[in-house]
C-alpha atoms as a PDB file:
ATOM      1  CA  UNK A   1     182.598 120.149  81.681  1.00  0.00           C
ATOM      2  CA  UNK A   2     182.562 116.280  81.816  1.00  0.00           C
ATOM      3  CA  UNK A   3     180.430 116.055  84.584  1.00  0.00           C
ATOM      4  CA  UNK A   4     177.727 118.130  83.093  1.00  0.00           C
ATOM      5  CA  UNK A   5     178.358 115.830  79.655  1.00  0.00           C
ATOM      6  CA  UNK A   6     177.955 113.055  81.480  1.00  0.00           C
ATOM      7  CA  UNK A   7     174.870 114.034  83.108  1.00  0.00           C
ATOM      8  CA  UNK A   8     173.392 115.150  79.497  1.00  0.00           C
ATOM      9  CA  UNK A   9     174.365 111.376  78.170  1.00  0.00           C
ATOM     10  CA  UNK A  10     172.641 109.685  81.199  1.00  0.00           C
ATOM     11  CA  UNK A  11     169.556 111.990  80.713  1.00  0.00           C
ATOM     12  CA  UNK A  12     169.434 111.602  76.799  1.00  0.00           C
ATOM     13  CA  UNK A  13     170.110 107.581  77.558  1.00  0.00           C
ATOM     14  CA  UNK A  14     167.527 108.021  80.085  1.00  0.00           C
ATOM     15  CA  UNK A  15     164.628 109.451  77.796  1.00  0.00           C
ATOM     16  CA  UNK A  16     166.050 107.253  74.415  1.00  0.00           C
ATOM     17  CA  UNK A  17     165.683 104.263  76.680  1.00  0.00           C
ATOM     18  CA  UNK A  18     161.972 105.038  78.617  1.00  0.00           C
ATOM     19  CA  UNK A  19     160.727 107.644  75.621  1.00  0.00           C
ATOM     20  CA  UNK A  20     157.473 105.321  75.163  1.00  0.00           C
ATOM     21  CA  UNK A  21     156.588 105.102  79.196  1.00  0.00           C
ATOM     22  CA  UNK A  22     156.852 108.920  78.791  1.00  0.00           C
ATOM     23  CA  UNK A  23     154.396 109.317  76.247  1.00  0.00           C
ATOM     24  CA  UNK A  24     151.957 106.830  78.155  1.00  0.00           C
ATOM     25  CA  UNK A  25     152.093 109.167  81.413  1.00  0.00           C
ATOM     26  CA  UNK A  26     152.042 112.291  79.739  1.00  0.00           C
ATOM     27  CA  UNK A  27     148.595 111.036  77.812  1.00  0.00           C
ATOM     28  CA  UNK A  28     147.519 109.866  81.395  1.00  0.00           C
ATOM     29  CA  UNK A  29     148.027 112.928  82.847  1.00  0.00           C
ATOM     30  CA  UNK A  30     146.126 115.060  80.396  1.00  0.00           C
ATOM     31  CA  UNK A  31     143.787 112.359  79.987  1.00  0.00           C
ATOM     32  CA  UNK A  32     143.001 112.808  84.065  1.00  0.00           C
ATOM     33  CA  UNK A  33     142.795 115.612  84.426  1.00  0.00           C
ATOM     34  CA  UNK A  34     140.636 116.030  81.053  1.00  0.00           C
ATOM     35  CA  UNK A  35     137.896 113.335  82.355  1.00  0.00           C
ATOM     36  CA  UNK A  36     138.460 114.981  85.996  1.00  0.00           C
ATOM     37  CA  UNK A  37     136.999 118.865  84.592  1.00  0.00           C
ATOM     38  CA  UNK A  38     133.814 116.517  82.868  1.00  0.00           C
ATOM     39  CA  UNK A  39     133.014 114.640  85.656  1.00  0.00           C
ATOM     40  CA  UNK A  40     133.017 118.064  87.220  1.00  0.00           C
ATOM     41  CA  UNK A  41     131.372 119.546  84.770  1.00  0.00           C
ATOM     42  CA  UNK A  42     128.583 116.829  84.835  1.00  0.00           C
ATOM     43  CA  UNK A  43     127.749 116.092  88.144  1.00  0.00           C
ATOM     44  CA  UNK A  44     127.669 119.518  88.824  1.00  0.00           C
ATOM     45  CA  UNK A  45     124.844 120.079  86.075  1.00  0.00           C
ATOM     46  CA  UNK A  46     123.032 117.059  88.034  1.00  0.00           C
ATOM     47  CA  UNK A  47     123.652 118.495  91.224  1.00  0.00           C
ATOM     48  CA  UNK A  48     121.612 121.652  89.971  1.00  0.00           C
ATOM     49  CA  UNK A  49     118.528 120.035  88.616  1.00  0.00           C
ATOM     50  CA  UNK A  50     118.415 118.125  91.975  1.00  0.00           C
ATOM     51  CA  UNK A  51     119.254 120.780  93.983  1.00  0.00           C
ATOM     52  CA  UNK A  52     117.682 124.703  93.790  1.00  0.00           C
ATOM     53  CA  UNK A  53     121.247 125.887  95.719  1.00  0.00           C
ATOM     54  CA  UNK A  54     123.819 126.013  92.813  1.00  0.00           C
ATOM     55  CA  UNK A  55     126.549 126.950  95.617  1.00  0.00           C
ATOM     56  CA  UNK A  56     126.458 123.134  96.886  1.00  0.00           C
ATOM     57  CA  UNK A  57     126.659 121.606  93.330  1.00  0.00           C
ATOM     58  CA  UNK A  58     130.039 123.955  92.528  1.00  0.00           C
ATOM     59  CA  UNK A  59     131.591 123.001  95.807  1.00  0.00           C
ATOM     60  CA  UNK A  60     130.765 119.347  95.488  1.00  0.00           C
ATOM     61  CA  UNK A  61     132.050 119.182  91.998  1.00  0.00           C
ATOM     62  CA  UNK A  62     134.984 121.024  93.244  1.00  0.00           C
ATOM     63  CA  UNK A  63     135.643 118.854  95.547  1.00  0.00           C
ATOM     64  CA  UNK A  64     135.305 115.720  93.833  1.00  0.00           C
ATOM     65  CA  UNK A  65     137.864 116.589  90.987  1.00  0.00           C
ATOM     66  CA  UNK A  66     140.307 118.339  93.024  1.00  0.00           C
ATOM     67  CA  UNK A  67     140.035 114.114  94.796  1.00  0.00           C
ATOM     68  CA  UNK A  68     140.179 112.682  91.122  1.00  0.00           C
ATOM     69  CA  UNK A  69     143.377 115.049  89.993  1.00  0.00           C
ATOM     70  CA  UNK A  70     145.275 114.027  93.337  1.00  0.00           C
ATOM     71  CA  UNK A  71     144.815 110.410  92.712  1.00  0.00           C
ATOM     72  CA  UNK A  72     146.194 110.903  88.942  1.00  0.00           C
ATOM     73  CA  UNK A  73     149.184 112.832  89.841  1.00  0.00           C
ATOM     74  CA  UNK A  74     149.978 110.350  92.884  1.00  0.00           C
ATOM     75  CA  UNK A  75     149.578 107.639  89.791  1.00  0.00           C
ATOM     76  CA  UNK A  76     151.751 109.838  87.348  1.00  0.00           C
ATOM     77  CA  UNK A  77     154.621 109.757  89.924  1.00  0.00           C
ATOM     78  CA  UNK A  78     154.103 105.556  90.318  1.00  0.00           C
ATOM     79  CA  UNK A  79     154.486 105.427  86.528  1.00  0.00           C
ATOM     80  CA  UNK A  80     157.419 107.335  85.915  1.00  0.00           C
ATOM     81  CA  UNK A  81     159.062 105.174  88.333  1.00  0.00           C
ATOM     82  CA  UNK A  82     158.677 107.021  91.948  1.00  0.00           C
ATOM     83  CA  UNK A  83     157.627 104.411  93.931  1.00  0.00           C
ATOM     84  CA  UNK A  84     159.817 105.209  97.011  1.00  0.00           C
ATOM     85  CA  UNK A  85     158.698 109.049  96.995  1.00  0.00           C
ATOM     86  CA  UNK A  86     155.342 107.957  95.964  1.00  0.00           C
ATOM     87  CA  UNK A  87     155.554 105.664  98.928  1.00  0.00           C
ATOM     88  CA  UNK A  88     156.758 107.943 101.204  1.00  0.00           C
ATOM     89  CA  UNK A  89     154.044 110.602 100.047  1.00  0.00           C
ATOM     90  CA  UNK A  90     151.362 108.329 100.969  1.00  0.00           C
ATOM     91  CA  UNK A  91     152.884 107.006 104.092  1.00  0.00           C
ATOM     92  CA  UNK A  92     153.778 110.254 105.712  1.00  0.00           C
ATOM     93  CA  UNK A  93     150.035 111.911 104.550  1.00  0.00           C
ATOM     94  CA  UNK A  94     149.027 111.683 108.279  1.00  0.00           C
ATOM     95  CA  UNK A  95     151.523 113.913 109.478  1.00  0.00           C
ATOM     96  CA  UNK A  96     152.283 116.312 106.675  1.00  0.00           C
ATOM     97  CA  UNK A  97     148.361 117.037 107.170  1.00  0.00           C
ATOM     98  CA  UNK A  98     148.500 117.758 110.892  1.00  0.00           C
ATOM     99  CA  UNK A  99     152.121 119.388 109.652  1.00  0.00           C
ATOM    100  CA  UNK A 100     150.273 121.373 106.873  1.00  0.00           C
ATOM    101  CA  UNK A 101     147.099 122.082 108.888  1.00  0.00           C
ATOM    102  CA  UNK A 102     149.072 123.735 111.636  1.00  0.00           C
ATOM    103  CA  UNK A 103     151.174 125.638 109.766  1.00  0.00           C
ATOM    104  CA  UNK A 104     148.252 126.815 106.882  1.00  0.00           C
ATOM    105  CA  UNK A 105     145.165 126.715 109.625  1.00  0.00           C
ATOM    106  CA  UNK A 106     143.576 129.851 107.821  1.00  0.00           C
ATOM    107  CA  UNK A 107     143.421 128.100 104.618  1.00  0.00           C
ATOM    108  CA  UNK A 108     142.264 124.517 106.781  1.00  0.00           C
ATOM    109  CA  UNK A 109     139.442 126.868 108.653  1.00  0.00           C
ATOM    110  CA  UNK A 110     138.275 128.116 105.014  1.00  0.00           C
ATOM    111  CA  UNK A 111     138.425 124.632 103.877  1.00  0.00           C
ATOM    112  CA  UNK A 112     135.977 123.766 106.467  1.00  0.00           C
ATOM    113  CA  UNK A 113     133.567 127.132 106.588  1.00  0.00           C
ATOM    114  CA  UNK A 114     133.096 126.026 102.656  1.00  0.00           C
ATOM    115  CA  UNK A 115     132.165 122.854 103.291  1.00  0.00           C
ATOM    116  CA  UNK A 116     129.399 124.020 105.818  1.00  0.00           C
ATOM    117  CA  UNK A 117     128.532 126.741 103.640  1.00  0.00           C
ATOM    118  CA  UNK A 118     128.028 124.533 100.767  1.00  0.00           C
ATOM    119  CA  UNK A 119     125.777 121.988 102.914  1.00  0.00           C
ATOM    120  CA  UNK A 120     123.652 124.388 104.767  1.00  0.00           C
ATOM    121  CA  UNK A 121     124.182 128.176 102.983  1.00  0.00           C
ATOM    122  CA  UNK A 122     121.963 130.883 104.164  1.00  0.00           C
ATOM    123  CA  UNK A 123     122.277 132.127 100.808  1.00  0.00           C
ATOM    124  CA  UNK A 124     121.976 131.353  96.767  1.00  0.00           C
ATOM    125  CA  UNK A 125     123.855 132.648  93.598  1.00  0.00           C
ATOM    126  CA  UNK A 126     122.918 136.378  93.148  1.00  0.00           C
ATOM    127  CA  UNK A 127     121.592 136.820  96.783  1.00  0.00           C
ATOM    128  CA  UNK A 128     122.576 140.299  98.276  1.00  0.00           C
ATOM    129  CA  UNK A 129     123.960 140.077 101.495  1.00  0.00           C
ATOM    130  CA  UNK A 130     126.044 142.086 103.740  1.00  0.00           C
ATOM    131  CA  UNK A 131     128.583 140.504 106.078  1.00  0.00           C
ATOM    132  CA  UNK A 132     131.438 142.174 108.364  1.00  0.00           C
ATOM    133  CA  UNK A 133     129.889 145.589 106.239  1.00  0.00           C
ATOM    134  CA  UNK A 134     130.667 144.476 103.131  1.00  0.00           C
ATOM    135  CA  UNK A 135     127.453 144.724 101.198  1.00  0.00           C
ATOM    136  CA  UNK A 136     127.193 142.568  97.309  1.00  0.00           C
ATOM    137  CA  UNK A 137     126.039 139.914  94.961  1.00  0.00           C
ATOM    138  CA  UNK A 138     127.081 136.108  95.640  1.00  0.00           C
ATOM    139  CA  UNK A 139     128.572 135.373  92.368  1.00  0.00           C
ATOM    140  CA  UNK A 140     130.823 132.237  93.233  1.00  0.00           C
ATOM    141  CA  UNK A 141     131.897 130.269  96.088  1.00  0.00           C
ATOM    142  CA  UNK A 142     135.080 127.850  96.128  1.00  0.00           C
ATOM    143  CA  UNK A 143     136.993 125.589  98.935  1.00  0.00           C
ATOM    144  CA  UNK A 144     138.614 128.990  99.769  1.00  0.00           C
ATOM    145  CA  UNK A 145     136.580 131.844  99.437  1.00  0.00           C
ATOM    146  CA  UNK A 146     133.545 133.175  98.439  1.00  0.00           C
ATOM    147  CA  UNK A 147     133.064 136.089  95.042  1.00  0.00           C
ATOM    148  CA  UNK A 148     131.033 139.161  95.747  1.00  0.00           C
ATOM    149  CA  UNK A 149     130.482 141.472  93.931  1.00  0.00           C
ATOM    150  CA  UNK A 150     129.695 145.238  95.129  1.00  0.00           C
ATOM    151  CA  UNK A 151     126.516 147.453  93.455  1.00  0.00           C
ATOM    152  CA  UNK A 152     129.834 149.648  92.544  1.00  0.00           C
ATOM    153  CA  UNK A 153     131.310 146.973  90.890  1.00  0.00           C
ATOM    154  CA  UNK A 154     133.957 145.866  92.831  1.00  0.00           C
ATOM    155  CA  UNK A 155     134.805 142.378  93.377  1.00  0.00           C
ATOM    156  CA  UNK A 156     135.598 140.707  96.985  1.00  0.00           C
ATOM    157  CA  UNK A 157     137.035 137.917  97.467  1.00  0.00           C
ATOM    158  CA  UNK A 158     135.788 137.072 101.113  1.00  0.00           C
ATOM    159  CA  UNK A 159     137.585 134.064 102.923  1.00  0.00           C
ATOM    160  CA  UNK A 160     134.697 131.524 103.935  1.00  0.00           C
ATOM    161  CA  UNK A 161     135.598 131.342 107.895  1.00  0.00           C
ATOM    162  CA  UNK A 162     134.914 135.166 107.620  1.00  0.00           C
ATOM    163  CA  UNK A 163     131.064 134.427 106.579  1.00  0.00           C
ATOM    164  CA  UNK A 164     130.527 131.347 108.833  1.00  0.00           C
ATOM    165  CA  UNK A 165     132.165 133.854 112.077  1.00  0.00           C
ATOM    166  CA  UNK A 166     130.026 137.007 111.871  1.00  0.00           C
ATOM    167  CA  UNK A 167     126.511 137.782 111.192  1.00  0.00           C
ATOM    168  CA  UNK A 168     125.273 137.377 107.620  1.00  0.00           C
ATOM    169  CA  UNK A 169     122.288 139.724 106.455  1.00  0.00           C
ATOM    170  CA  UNK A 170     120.547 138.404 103.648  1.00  0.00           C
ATOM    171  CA  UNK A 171     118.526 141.088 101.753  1.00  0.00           C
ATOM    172  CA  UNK A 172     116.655 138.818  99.038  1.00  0.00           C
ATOM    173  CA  UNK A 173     116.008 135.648 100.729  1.00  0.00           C
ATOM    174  CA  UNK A 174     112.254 135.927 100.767  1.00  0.00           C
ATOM    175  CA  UNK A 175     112.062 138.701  97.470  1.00  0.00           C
ATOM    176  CA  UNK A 176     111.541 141.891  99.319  1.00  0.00           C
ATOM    177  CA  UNK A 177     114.003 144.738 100.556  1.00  0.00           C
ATOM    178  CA  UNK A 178     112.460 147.516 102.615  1.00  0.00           C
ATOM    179  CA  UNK A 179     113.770 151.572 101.713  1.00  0.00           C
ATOM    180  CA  UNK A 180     113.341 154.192 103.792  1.00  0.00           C
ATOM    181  CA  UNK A 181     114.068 158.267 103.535  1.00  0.00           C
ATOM    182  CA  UNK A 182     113.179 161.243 105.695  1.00  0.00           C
ATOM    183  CA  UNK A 183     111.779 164.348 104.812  1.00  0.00           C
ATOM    184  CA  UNK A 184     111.550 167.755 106.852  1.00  0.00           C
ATOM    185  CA  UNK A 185     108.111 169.913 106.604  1.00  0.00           C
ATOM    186  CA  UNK A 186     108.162 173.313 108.556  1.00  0.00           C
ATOM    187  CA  UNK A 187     106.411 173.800 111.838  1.00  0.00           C
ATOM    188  CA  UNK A 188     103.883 176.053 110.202  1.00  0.00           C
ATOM    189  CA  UNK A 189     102.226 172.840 108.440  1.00  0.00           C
ATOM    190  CA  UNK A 190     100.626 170.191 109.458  1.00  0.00           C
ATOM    191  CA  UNK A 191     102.138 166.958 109.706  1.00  0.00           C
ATOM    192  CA  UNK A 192      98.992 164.550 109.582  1.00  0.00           C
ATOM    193  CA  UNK A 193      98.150 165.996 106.117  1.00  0.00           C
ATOM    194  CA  UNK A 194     101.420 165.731 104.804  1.00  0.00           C
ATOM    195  CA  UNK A 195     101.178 162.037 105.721  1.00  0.00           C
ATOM    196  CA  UNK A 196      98.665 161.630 104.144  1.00  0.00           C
ATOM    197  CA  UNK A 197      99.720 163.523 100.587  1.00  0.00           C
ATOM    198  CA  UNK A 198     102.873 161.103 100.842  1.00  0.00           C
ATOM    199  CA  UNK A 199     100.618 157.906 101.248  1.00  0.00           C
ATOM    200  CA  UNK A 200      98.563 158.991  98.434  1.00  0.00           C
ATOM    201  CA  UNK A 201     101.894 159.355  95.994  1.00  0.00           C
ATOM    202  CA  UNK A 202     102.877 156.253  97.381  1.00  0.00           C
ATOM    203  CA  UNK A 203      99.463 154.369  96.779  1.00  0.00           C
ATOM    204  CA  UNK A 204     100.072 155.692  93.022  1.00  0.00           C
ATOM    205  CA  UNK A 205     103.608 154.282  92.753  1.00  0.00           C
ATOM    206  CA  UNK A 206     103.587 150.792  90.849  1.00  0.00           C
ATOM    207  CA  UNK A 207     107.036 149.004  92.236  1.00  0.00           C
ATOM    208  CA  UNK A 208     105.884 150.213  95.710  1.00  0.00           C
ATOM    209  CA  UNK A 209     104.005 147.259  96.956  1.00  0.00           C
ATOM    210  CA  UNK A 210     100.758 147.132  98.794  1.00  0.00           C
ATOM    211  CA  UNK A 211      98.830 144.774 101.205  1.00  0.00           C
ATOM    212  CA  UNK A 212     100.456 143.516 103.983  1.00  0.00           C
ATOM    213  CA  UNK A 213     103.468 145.137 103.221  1.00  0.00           C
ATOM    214  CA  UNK A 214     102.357 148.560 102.341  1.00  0.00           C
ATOM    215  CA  UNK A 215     104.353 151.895 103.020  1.00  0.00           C
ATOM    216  CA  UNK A 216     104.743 153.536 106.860  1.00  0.00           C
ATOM    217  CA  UNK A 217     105.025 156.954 107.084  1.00  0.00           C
ATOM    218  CA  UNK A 218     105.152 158.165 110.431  1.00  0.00           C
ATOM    219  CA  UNK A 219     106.501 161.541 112.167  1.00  0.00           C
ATOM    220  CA  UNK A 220     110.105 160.515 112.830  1.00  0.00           C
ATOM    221  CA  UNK A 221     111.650 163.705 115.012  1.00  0.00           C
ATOM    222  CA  UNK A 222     111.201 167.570 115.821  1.00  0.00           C
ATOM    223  CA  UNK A 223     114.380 168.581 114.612  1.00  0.00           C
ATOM    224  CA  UNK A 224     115.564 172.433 115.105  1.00  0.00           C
ATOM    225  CA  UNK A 225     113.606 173.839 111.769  1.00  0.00           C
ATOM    226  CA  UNK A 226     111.835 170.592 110.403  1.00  0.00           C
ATOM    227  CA  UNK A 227     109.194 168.027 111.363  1.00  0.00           C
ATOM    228  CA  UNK A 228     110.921 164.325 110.124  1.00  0.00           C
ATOM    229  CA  UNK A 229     109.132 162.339 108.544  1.00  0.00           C
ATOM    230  CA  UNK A 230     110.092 159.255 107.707  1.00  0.00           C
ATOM    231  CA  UNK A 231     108.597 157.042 104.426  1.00  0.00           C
ATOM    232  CA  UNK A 232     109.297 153.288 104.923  1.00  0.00           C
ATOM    233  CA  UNK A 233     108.342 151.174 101.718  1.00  0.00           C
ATOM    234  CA  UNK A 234     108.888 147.836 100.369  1.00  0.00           C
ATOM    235  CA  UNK A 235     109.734 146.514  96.758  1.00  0.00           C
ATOM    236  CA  UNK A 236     109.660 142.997  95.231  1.00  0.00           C
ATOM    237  CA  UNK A 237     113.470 141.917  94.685  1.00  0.00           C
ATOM    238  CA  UNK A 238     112.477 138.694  92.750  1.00  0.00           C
ATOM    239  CA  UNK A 239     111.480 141.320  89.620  1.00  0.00           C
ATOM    240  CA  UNK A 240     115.336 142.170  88.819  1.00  0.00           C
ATOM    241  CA  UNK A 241     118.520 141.021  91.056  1.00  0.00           C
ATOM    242  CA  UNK A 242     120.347 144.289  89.719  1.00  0.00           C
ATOM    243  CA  UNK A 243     120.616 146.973  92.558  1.00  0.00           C
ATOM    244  CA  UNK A 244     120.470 149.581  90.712  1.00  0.00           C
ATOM    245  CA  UNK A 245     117.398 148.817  89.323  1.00  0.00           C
ATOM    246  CA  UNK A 246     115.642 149.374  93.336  1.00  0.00           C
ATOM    247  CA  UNK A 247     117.870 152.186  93.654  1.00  0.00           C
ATOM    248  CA  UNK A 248     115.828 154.039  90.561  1.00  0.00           C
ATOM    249  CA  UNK A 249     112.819 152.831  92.229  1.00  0.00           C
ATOM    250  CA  UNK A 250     113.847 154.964  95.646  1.00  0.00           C
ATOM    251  CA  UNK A 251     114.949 157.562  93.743  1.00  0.00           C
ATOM    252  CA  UNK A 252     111.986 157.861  91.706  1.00  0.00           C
ATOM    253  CA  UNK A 253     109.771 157.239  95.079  1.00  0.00           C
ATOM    254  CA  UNK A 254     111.627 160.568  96.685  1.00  0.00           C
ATOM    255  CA  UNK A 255     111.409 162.438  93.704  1.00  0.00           C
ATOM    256  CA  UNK A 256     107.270 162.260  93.691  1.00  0.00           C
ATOM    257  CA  UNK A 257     106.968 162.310  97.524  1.00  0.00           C
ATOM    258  CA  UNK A 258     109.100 166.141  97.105  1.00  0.00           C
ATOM    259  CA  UNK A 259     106.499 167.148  94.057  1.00  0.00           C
ATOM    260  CA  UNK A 260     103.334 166.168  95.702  1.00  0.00           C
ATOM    261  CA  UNK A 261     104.523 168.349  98.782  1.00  0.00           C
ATOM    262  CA  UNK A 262     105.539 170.873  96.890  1.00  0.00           C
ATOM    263  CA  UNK A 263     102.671 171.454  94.405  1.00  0.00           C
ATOM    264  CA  UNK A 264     100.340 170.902  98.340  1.00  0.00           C
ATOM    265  CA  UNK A 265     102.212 174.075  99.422  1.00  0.00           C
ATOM    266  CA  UNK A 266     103.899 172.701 102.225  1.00  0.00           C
ATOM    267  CA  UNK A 267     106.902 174.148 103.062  1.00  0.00           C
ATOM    268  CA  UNK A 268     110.455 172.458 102.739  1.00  0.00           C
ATOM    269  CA  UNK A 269     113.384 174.349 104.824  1.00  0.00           C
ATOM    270  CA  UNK A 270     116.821 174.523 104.821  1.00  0.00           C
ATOM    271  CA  UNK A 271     118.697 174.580 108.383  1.00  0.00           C
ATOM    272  CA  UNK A 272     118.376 178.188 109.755  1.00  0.00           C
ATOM    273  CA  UNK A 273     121.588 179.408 110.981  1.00  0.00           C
ATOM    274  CA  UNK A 274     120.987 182.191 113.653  1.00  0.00           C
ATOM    275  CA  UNK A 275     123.389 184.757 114.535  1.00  0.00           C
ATOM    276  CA  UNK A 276     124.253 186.777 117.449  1.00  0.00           C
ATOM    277  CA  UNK A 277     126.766 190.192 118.181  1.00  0.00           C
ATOM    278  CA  UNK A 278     127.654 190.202 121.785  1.00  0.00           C
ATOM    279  CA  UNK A 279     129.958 193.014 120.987  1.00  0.00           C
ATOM    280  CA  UNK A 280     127.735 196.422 122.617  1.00  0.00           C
ATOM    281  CA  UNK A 281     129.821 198.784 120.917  1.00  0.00           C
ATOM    282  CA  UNK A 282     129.774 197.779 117.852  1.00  0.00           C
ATOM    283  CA  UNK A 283     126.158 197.987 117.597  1.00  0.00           C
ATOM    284  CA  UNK A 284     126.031 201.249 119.132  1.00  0.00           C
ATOM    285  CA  UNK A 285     128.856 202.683 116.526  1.00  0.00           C
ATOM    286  CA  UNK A 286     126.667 201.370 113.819  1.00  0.00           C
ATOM    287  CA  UNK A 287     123.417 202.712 114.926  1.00  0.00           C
ATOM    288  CA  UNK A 288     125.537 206.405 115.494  1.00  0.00           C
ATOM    289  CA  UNK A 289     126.803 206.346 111.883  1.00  0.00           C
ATOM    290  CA  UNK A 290     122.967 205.543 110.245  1.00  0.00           C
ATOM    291  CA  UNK A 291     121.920 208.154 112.463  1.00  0.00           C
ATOM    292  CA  UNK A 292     124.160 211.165 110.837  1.00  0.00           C
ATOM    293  CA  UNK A 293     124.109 209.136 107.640  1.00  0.00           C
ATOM    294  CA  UNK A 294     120.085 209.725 107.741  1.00  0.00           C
END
């Protein structure tokens, strides 16, 4: 018990004695970090009137206070008195980050994918895109990972190496996403009219767009009971960046195509299932009793 009194005296003596130089580095440390998150804050609003990609001004600004907070906490330690540890820390920074590269290379390779990201990204906040067949919003993107979110409303946290590694499919870099559905007409119709009553609902369709990206429709296979044929149409993303918004607009597209071949009279089957008795006397037993049935 006198140890652990004497250890309370020399702390109490300790914090009596230096109570003022701990006031001064606790207001430098919240004062760091405080002007640290504004000079984030503000060259990352610069960064964005400068620069139509907001994912390079985040990861700039990111960068530049995570730099800013290091240098005040390395400063905290000199001021309450660490020199040797402080010392040591920045003596030994070579090795601990081969030490800590080594041993955290993941983290070190996401590092790195974010930097090139940020620098040269194939995409922008709210882009869809679909990498390693994960399909979603970019919503964020940090020195570890990038945020996207799902059209069901999940969000994935997807490392950055993982983007720079596989191919990235970028749905709304130029504004337009192409849909496409099949629908079966039966043998007994003809095809080249039924094109042509889908190109007509099309043509009357306003989201569908027209020019030199107006709808294909083309015969697509002769399946068992059904002539495919498939509808390929474009719409303008830059209108709304909200998938289910384009969803309605395929929906609604497959909705009149069905009427307008309906109210035509064409003809829209279901599979045919076909079937067979190999059995010889069962057929002839059931013919016998219709016969004395009749």
């Amino acid at each position: 018990m006198d140890g652990f009194g004497e250890i309370n005296d020399n702390v109490f003596h300790y914090f009596e004695t230096n109570y003022v130089n701990l006031a001064f580095t606790l207001l430098f440390l919240v004062a760091g970090f405080l002007i640290a998150n504004f000079i984030k804050h503000r060259i990352k609003l610069r960064l964005i009137k400068k620069s139509p990609n907001q994912i390079t001004a985040n990861f700039i600004s990111q960068i530049i206070s995570f730099t800013i907070k290091t240098a005040v906490i390395l400063t905290t330690l000199y001021l309450l008195g660490l020199n040797a540890f402080t010392n040591k820390v920045l003596a030994g920074a070579g090795l601990l980050t081969f030490v800590i590269g080594f041993a955290l290379k993941d983290i070190g390779e996401n590092f790195l994918a974010g930097i090139i990201l940020a620098f040269k990204s194939p995409f922008k906040l709210n882009d869809m895109i679909e990498v390693d067949k994960i399909v979603g919003f970019v919503k964020d993107i940090n020195i570890r990972e990038t945020l996207i979110k799902t059209p069901d409303g999940k969000d994935v946290f997807l490392p950055n190496s993982i983007i720079l590694k596989n191919p990235l499919y970028n749905y709304t870099i130029d504004g337009f996403l192409r849909y496409e559905f099949i629908v079966g007409i039966a043998y007994e119709n003809n095809p080249n009219l039924a094109i042509g009553v889908i190109r007509d609902t099309l043509n009357e369709i306003e989201p569908v767009l027209k020019g030199d990206r107006k709808p294909a429709i083309v015969i697509d296979e002769f399946a068992t009971n059904t002539i495919n044929i498939k509808v390929l149409f474009w719409v303008n993303t830059f209108i709304t960046k909200k998938r289910s918004h384009h969803i309605n607009i395929r929906s609604h597209v497959m909705d009149q195509v069905i009427g307008a071949l309906i109210t035509e009279g064409f003809s829209l089957p279901a599979s045919i299932v076909e079937l067979k008795n190999y059995d010889q006397s069962s057929s002839l037993n059931l013919k016998l009793d219709n016969d004395k049935e009749v």
